[in-house]
C-alpha atoms as a PDB file:
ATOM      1  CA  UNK A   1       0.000   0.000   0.000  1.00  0.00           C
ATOM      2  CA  UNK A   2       2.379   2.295   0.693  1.00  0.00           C
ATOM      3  CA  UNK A   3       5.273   1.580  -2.150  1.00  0.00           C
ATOM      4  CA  UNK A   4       1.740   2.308  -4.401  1.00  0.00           C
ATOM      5  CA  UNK A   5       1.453   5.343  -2.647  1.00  0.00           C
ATOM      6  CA  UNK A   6       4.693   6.289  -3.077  1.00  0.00           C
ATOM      7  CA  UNK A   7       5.169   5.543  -6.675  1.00  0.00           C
ATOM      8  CA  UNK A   8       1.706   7.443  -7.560  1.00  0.00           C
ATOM      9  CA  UNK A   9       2.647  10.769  -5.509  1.00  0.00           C
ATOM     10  CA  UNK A  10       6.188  10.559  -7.271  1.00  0.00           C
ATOM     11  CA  UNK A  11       4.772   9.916 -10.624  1.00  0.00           C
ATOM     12  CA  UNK A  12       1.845  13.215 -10.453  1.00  0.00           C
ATOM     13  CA  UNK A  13       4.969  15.267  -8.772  1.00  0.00           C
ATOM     14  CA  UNK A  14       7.284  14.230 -11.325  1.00  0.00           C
ATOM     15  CA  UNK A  15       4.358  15.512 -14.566  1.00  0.00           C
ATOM     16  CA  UNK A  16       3.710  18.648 -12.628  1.00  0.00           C
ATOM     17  CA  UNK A  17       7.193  20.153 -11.960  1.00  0.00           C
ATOM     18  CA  UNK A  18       7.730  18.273 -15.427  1.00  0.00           C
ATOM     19  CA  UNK A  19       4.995  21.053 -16.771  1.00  0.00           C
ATOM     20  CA  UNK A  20       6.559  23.742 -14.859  1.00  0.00           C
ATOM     21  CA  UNK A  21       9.488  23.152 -16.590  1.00  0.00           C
ATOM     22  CA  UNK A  22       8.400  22.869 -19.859  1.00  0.00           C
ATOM     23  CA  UNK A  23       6.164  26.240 -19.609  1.00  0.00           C
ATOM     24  CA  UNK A  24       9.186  28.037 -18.650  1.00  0.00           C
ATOM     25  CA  UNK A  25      11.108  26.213 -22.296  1.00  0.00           C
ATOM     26  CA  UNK A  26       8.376  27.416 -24.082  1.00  0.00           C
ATOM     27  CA  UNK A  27       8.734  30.926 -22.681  1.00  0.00           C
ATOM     28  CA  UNK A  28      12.518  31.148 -23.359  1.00  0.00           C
ATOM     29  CA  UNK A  29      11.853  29.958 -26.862  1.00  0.00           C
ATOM     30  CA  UNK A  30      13.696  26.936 -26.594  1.00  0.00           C
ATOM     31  CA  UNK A  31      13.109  24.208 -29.366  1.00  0.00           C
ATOM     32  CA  UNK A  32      11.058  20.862 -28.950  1.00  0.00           C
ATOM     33  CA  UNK A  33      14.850  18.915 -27.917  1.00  0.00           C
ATOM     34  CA  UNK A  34      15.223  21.853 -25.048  1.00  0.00           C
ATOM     35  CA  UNK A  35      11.580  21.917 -23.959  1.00  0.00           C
ATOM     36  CA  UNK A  36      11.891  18.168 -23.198  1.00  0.00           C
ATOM     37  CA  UNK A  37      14.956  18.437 -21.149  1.00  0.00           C
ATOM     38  CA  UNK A  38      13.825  21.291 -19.398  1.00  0.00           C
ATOM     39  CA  UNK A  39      10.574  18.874 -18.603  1.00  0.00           C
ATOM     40  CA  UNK A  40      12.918  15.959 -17.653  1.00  0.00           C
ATOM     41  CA  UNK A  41      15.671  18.217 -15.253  1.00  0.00           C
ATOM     42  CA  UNK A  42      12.687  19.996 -13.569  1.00  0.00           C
ATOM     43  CA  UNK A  43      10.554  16.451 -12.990  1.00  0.00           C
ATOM     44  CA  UNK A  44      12.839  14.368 -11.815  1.00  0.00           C
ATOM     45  CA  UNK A  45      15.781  16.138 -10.163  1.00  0.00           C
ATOM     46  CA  UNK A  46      14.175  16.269  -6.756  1.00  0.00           C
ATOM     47  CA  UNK A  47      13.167  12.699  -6.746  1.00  0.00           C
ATOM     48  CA  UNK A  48      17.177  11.893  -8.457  1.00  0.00           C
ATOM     49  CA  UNK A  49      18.492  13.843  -5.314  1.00  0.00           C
ATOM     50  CA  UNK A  50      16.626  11.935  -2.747  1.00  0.00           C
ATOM     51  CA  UNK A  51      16.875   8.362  -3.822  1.00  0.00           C
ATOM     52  CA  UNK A  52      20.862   8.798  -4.110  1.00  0.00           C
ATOM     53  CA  UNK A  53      21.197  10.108  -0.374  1.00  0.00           C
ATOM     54  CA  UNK A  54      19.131   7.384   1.045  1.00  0.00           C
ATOM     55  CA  UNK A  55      20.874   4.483  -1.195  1.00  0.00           C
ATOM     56  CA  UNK A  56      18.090   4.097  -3.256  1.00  0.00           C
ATOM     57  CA  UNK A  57      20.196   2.805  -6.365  1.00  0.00           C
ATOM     58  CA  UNK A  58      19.844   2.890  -9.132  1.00  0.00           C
ATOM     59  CA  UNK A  59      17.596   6.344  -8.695  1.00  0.00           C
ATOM     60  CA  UNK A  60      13.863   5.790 -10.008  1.00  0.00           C
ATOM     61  CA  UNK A  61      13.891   8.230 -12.201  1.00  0.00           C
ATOM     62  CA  UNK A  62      16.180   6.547 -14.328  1.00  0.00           C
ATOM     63  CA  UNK A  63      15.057   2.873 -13.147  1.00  0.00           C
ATOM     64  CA  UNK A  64      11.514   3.108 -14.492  1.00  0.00           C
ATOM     65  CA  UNK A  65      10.398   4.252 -17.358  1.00  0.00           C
ATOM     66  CA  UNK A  66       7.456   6.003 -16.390  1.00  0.00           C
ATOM     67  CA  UNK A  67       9.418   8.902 -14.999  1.00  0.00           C
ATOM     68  CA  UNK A  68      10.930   9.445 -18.341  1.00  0.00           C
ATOM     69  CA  UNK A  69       7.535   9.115 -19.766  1.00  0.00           C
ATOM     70  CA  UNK A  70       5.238  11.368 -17.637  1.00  0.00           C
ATOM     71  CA  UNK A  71       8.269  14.202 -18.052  1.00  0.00           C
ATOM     72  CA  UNK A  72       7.746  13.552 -21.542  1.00  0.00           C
ATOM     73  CA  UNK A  73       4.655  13.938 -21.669  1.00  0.00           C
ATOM     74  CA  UNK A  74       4.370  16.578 -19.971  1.00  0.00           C
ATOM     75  CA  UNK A  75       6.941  18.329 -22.258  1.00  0.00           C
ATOM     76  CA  UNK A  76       4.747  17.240 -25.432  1.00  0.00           C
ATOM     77  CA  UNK A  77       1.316  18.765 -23.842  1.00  0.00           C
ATOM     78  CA  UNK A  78       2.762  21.831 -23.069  1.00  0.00           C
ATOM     79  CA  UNK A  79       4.970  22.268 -26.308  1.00  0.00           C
ATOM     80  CA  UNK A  80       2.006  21.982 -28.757  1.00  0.00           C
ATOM     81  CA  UNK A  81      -0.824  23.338 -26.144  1.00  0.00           C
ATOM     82  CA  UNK A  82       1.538  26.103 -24.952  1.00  0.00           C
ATOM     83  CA  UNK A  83      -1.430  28.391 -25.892  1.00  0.00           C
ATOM     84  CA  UNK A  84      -4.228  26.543 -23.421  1.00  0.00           C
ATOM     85  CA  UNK A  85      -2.258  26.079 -20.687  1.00  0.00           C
ATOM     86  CA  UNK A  86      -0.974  29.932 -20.724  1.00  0.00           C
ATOM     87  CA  UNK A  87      -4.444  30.842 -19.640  1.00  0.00           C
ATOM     88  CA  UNK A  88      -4.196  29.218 -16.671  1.00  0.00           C
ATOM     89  CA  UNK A  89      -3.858  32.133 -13.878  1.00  0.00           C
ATOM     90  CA  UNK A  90       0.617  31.718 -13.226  1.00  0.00           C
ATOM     91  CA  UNK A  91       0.150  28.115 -14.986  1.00  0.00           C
ATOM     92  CA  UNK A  92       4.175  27.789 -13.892  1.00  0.00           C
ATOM     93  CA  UNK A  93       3.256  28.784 -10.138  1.00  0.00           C
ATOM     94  CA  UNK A  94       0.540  26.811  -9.763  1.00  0.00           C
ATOM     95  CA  UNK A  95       1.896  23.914 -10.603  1.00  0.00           C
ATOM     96  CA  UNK A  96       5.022  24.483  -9.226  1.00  0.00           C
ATOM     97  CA  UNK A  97       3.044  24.232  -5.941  1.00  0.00           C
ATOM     98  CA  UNK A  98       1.391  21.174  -6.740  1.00  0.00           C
ATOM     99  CA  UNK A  99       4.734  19.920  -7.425  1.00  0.00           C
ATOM    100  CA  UNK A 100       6.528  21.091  -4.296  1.00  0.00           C
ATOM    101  CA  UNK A 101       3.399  19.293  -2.532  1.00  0.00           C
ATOM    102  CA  UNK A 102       4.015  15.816  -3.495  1.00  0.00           C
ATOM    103  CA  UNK A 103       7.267  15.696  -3.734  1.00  0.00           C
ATOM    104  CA  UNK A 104       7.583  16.991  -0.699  1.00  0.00           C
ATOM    105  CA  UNK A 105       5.596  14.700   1.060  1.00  0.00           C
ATOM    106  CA  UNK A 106       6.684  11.614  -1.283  1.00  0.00           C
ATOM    107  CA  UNK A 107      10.244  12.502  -0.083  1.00  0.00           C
ATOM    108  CA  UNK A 108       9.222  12.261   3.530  1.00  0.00           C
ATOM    109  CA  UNK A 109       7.218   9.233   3.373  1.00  0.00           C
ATOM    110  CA  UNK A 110      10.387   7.568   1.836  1.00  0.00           C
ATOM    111  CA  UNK A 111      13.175   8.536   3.749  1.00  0.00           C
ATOM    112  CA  UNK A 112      10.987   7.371   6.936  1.00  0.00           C
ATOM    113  CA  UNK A 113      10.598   3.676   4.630  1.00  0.00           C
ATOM    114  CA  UNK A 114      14.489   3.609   4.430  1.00  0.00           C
ATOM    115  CA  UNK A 115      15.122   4.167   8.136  1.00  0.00           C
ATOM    116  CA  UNK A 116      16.036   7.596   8.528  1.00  0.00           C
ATOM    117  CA  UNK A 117      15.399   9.531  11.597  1.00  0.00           C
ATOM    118  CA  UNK A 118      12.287  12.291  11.582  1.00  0.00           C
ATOM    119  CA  UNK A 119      14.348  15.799  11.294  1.00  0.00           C
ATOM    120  CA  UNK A 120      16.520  14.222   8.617  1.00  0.00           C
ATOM    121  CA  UNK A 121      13.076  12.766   6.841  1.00  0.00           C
ATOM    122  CA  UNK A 122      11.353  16.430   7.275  1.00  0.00           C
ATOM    123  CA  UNK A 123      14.892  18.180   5.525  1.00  0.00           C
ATOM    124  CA  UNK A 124      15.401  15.007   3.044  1.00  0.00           C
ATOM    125  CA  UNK A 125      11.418  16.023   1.838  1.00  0.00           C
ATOM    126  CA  UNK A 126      11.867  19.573   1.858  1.00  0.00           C
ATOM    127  CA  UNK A 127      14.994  18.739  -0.299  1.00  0.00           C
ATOM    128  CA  UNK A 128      12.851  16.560  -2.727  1.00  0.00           C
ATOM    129  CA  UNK A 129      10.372  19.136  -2.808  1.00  0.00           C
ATOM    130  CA  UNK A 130      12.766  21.948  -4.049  1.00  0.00           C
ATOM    131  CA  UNK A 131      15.169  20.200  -6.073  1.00  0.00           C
ATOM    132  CA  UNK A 132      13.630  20.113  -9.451  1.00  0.00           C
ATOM    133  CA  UNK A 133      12.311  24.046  -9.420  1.00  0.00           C
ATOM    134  CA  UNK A 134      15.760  24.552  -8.593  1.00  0.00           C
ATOM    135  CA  UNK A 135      17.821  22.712 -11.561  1.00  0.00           C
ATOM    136  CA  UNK A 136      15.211  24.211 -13.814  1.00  0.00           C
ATOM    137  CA  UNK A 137      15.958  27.807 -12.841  1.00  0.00           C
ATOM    138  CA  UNK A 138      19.394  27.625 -12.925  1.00  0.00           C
ATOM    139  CA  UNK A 139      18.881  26.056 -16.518  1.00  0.00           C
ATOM    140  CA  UNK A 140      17.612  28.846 -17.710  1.00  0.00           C
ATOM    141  CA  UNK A 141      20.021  31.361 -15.587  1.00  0.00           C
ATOM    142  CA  UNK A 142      17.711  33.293 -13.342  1.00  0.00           C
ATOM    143  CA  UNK A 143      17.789  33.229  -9.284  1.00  0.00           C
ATOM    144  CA  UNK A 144      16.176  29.614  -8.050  1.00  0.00           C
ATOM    145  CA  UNK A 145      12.397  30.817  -6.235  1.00  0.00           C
ATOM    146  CA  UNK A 146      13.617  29.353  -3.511  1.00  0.00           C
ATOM    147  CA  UNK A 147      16.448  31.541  -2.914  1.00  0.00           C
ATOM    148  CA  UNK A 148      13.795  34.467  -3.660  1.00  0.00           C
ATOM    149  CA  UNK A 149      12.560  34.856   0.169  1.00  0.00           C
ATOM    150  CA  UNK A 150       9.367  33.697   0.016  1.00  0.00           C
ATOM    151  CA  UNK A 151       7.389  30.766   1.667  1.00  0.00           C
ATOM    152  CA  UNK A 152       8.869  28.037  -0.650  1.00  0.00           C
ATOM    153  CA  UNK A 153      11.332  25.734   1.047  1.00  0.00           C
ATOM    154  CA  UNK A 154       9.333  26.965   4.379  1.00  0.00           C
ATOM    155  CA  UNK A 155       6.126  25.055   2.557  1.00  0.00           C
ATOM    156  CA  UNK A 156       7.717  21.937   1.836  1.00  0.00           C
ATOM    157  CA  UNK A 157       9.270  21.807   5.505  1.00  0.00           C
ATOM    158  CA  UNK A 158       6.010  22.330   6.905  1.00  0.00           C
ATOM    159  CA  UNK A 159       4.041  19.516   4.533  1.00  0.00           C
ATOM    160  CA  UNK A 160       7.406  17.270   5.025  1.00  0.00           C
ATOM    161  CA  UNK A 161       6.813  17.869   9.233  1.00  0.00           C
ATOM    162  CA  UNK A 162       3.025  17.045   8.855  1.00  0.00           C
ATOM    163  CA  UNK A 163       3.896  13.204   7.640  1.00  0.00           C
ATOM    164  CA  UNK A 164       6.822  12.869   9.609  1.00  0.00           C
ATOM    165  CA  UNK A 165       4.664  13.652  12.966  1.00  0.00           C
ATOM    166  CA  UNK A 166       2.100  11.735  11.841  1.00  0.00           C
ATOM    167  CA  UNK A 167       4.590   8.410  11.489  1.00  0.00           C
ATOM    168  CA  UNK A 168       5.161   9.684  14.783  1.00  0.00           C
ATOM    169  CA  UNK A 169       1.719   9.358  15.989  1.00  0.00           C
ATOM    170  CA  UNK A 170       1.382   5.997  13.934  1.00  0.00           C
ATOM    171  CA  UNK A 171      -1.405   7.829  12.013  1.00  0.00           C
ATOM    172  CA  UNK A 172      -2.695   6.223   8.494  1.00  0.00           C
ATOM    173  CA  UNK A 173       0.421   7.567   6.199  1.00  0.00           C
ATOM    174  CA  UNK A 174      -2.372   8.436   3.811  1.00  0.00           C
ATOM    175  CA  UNK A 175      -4.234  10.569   5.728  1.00  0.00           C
ATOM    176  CA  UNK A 176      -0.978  12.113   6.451  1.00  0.00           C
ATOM    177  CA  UNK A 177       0.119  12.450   3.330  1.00  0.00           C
ATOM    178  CA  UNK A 178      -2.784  14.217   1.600  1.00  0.00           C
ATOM    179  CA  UNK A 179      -2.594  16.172   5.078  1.00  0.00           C
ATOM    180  CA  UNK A 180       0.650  17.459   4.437  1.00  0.00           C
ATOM    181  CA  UNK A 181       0.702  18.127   0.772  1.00  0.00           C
ATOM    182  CA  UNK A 182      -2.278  20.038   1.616  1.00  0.00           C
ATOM    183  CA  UNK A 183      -0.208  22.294   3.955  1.00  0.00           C
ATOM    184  CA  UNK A 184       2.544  22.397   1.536  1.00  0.00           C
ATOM    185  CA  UNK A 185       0.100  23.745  -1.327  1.00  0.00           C
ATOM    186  CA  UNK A 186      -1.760  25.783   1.171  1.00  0.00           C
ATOM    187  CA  UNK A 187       1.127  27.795   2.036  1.00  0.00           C
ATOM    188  CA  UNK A 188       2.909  28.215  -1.134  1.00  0.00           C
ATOM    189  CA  UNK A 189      -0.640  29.288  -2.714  1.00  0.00           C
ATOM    190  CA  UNK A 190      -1.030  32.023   0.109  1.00  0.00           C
ATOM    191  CA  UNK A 191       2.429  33.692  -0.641  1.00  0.00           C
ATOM    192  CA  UNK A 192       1.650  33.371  -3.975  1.00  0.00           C
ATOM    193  CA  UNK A 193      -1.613  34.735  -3.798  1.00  0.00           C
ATOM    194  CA  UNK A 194      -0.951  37.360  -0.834  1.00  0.00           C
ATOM    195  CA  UNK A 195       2.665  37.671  -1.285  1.00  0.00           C
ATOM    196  CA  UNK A 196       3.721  36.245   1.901  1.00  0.00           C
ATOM    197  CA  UNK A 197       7.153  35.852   2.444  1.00  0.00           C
ATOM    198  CA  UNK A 198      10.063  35.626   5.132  1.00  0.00           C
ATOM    199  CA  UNK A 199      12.140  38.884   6.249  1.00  0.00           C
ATOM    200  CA  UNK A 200      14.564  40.261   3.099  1.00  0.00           C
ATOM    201  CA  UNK A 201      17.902  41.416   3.637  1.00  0.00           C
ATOM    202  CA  UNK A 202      18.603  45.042   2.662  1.00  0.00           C
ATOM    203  CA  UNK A 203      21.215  46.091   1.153  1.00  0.00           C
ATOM    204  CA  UNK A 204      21.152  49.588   2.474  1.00  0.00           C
ATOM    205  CA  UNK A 205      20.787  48.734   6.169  1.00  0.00           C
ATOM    206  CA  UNK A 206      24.109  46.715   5.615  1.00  0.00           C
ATOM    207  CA  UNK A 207      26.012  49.090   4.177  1.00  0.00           C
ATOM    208  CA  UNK A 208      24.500  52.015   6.525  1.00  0.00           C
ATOM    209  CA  UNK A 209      26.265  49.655   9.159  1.00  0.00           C
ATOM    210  CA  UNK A 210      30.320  50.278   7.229  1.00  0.00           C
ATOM    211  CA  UNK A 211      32.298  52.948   8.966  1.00  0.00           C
ATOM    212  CA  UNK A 212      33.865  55.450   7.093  1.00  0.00           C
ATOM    213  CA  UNK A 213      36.049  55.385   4.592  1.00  0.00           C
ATOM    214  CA  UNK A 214      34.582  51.595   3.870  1.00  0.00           C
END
Protein backbone atom coordinates (compact mmCIF):
# COMPACT_ATOMS: atom_id res chain seq x y z
CA UNK A 1 0.00 0.00 0.00
CA UNK A 2 2.38 2.29 0.69
CA UNK A 3 5.27 1.58 -2.15
CA UNK A 4 1.74 2.31 -4.40
CA UNK A 5 1.45 5.34 -2.65
CA UNK A 6 4.69 6.29 -3.08
CA UNK A 7 5.17 5.54 -6.68
CA UNK A 8 1.71 7.44 -7.56
CA UNK A 9 2.65 10.77 -5.51
CA UNK A 10 6.19 10.56 -7.27
CA UNK A 11 4.77 9.92 -10.62
CA UNK A 12 1.85 13.21 -10.45
CA UNK A 13 4.97 15.27 -8.77
CA UNK A 14 7.28 14.23 -11.32
CA UNK A 15 4.36 15.51 -14.57
CA UNK A 16 3.71 18.65 -12.63
CA UNK A 17 7.19 20.15 -11.96
CA UNK A 18 7.73 18.27 -15.43
CA UNK A 19 5.00 21.05 -16.77
CA UNK A 20 6.56 23.74 -14.86
CA UNK A 21 9.49 23.15 -16.59
CA UNK A 22 8.40 22.87 -19.86
CA UNK A 23 6.16 26.24 -19.61
CA UNK A 24 9.19 28.04 -18.65
CA UNK A 25 11.11 26.21 -22.30
CA UNK A 26 8.38 27.42 -24.08
CA UNK A 27 8.73 30.93 -22.68
CA UNK A 28 12.52 31.15 -23.36
CA UNK A 29 11.85 29.96 -26.86
CA UNK A 30 13.70 26.94 -26.59
CA UNK A 31 13.11 24.21 -29.37
CA UNK A 32 11.06 20.86 -28.95
CA UNK A 33 14.85 18.91 -27.92
CA UNK A 34 15.22 21.85 -25.05
CA UNK A 35 11.58 21.92 -23.96
CA UNK A 36 11.89 18.17 -23.20
CA UNK A 37 14.96 18.44 -21.15
CA UNK A 38 13.83 21.29 -19.40
CA UNK A 39 10.57 18.87 -18.60
CA UNK A 40 12.92 15.96 -17.65
CA UNK A 41 15.67 18.22 -15.25
CA UNK A 42 12.69 20.00 -13.57
CA UNK A 43 10.55 16.45 -12.99
CA UNK A 44 12.84 14.37 -11.82
CA UNK A 45 15.78 16.14 -10.16
CA UNK A 46 14.18 16.27 -6.76
CA UNK A 47 13.17 12.70 -6.75
CA UNK A 48 17.18 11.89 -8.46
CA UNK A 49 18.49 13.84 -5.31
CA UNK A 50 16.63 11.94 -2.75
CA UNK A 51 16.87 8.36 -3.82
CA UNK A 52 20.86 8.80 -4.11
CA UNK A 53 21.20 10.11 -0.37
CA UNK A 54 19.13 7.38 1.05
CA UNK A 55 20.87 4.48 -1.19
CA UNK A 56 18.09 4.10 -3.26
CA UNK A 57 20.20 2.80 -6.36
CA UNK A 58 19.84 2.89 -9.13
CA UNK A 59 17.60 6.34 -8.70
CA UNK A 60 13.86 5.79 -10.01
CA UNK A 61 13.89 8.23 -12.20
CA UNK A 62 16.18 6.55 -14.33
CA UNK A 63 15.06 2.87 -13.15
CA UNK A 64 11.51 3.11 -14.49
CA UNK A 65 10.40 4.25 -17.36
CA UNK A 66 7.46 6.00 -16.39
CA UNK A 67 9.42 8.90 -15.00
CA UNK A 68 10.93 9.44 -18.34
CA UNK A 69 7.53 9.12 -19.77
CA UNK A 70 5.24 11.37 -17.64
CA UNK A 71 8.27 14.20 -18.05
CA UNK A 72 7.75 13.55 -21.54
CA UNK A 73 4.65 13.94 -21.67
CA UNK A 74 4.37 16.58 -19.97
CA UNK A 75 6.94 18.33 -22.26
CA UNK A 76 4.75 17.24 -25.43
CA UNK A 77 1.32 18.76 -23.84
CA UNK A 78 2.76 21.83 -23.07
CA UNK A 79 4.97 22.27 -26.31
CA UNK A 80 2.01 21.98 -28.76
CA UNK A 81 -0.82 23.34 -26.14
CA UNK A 82 1.54 26.10 -24.95
CA UNK A 83 -1.43 28.39 -25.89
CA UNK A 84 -4.23 26.54 -23.42
CA UNK A 85 -2.26 26.08 -20.69
CA UNK A 86 -0.97 29.93 -20.72
CA UNK A 87 -4.44 30.84 -19.64
CA UNK A 88 -4.20 29.22 -16.67
CA UNK A 89 -3.86 32.13 -13.88
CA UNK A 90 0.62 31.72 -13.23
CA UNK A 91 0.15 28.11 -14.99
CA UNK A 92 4.18 27.79 -13.89
CA UNK A 93 3.26 28.78 -10.14
CA UNK A 94 0.54 26.81 -9.76
CA UNK A 95 1.90 23.91 -10.60
CA UNK A 96 5.02 24.48 -9.23
CA UNK A 97 3.04 24.23 -5.94
CA UNK A 98 1.39 21.17 -6.74
CA UNK A 99 4.73 19.92 -7.43
CA UNK A 100 6.53 21.09 -4.30
CA UNK A 101 3.40 19.29 -2.53
CA UNK A 102 4.01 15.82 -3.50
CA UNK A 103 7.27 15.70 -3.73
CA UNK A 104 7.58 16.99 -0.70
CA UNK A 105 5.60 14.70 1.06
CA UNK A 106 6.68 11.61 -1.28
CA UNK A 107 10.24 12.50 -0.08
CA UNK A 108 9.22 12.26 3.53
CA UNK A 109 7.22 9.23 3.37
CA UNK A 110 10.39 7.57 1.84
CA UNK A 111 13.17 8.54 3.75
CA UNK A 112 10.99 7.37 6.94
CA UNK A 113 10.60 3.68 4.63
CA UNK A 114 14.49 3.61 4.43
CA UNK A 115 15.12 4.17 8.14
CA UNK A 116 16.04 7.60 8.53
CA UNK A 117 15.40 9.53 11.60
CA UNK A 118 12.29 12.29 11.58
CA UNK A 119 14.35 15.80 11.29
CA UNK A 120 16.52 14.22 8.62
CA UNK A 121 13.08 12.77 6.84
CA UNK A 122 11.35 16.43 7.28
CA UNK A 123 14.89 18.18 5.53
CA UNK A 124 15.40 15.01 3.04
CA UNK A 125 11.42 16.02 1.84
CA UNK A 126 11.87 19.57 1.86
CA UNK A 127 14.99 18.74 -0.30
CA UNK A 128 12.85 16.56 -2.73
CA UNK A 129 10.37 19.14 -2.81
CA UNK A 130 12.77 21.95 -4.05
CA UNK A 131 15.17 20.20 -6.07
CA UNK A 132 13.63 20.11 -9.45
CA UNK A 133 12.31 24.05 -9.42
CA UNK A 134 15.76 24.55 -8.59
CA UNK A 135 17.82 22.71 -11.56
CA UNK A 136 15.21 24.21 -13.81
CA UNK A 137 15.96 27.81 -12.84
CA UNK A 138 19.39 27.63 -12.92
CA UNK A 139 18.88 26.06 -16.52
CA UNK A 140 17.61 28.85 -17.71
CA UNK A 141 20.02 31.36 -15.59
CA UNK A 142 17.71 33.29 -13.34
CA UNK A 143 17.79 33.23 -9.28
CA UNK A 144 16.18 29.61 -8.05
CA UNK A 145 12.40 30.82 -6.23
CA UNK A 146 13.62 29.35 -3.51
CA UNK A 147 16.45 31.54 -2.91
CA UNK A 148 13.79 34.47 -3.66
CA UNK A 149 12.56 34.86 0.17
CA UNK A 150 9.37 33.70 0.02
CA UNK A 151 7.39 30.77 1.67
CA UNK A 152 8.87 28.04 -0.65
CA UNK A 153 11.33 25.73 1.05
CA UNK A 154 9.33 26.96 4.38
CA UNK A 155 6.13 25.06 2.56
CA UNK A 156 7.72 21.94 1.84
CA UNK A 157 9.27 21.81 5.51
CA UNK A 158 6.01 22.33 6.90
CA UNK A 159 4.04 19.52 4.53
CA UNK A 160 7.41 17.27 5.03
CA UNK A 161 6.81 17.87 9.23
CA UNK A 162 3.02 17.04 8.85
CA UNK A 163 3.90 13.20 7.64
CA UNK A 164 6.82 12.87 9.61
CA UNK A 165 4.66 13.65 12.97
CA UNK A 166 2.10 11.73 11.84
CA UNK A 167 4.59 8.41 11.49
CA UNK A 168 5.16 9.68 14.78
CA UNK A 169 1.72 9.36 15.99
CA UNK A 170 1.38 6.00 13.93
CA UNK A 171 -1.40 7.83 12.01
CA UNK A 172 -2.69 6.22 8.49
CA UNK A 173 0.42 7.57 6.20
CA UNK A 174 -2.37 8.44 3.81
CA UNK A 175 -4.23 10.57 5.73
CA UNK A 176 -0.98 12.11 6.45
CA UNK A 177 0.12 12.45 3.33
CA UNK A 178 -2.78 14.22 1.60
CA UNK A 179 -2.59 16.17 5.08
CA UNK A 180 0.65 17.46 4.44
CA UNK A 181 0.70 18.13 0.77
CA UNK A 182 -2.28 20.04 1.62
CA UNK A 183 -0.21 22.29 3.95
CA UNK A 184 2.54 22.40 1.54
CA UNK A 185 0.10 23.74 -1.33
CA UNK A 186 -1.76 25.78 1.17
CA UNK A 187 1.13 27.80 2.04
CA UNK A 188 2.91 28.21 -1.13
CA UNK A 189 -0.64 29.29 -2.71
CA UNK A 190 -1.03 32.02 0.11
CA UNK A 191 2.43 33.69 -0.64
CA UNK A 192 1.65 33.37 -3.98
CA UNK A 193 -1.61 34.73 -3.80
CA UNK A 194 -0.95 37.36 -0.83
CA UNK A 195 2.67 37.67 -1.28
CA UNK A 196 3.72 36.24 1.90
CA UNK A 197 7.15 35.85 2.44
CA UNK A 198 10.06 35.63 5.13
CA UNK A 199 12.14 38.88 6.25
CA UNK A 200 14.56 40.26 3.10
CA UNK A 201 17.90 41.42 3.64
CA UNK A 202 18.60 45.04 2.66
CA UNK A 203 21.22 46.09 1.15
CA UNK A 204 21.15 49.59 2.47
CA UNK A 205 20.79 48.73 6.17
CA UNK A 206 24.11 46.72 5.61
CA UNK A 207 26.01 49.09 4.18
CA UNK A 208 24.50 52.01 6.52
CA UNK A 209 26.26 49.65 9.16
CA UNK A 210 30.32 50.28 7.23
CA UNK A 211 32.30 52.95 8.97
CA UNK A 212 33.86 55.45 7.09
CA UNK A 213 36.05 55.39 4.59
CA UNK A 214 34.58 51.59 3.87
Amino acid sequence: MLHTLLLVLDLAGTFVFALSGAVVAVRRELDLFGVLVLSFAAGNAGGITRDLLIGAIPPAAIADWRYLGVSVLAGLVTFYRYADIERMRNPVQLSDAAGLALFAVAGAQKALAFGLNPAMAALLGMLTGVGGGMLRDVLVTQIPTVLRADLYAVAALAGAAVVVLGSLLHLPPTATTLAGAGACFGLRYMAIRHGWHLPRARADAATSTDGPGK
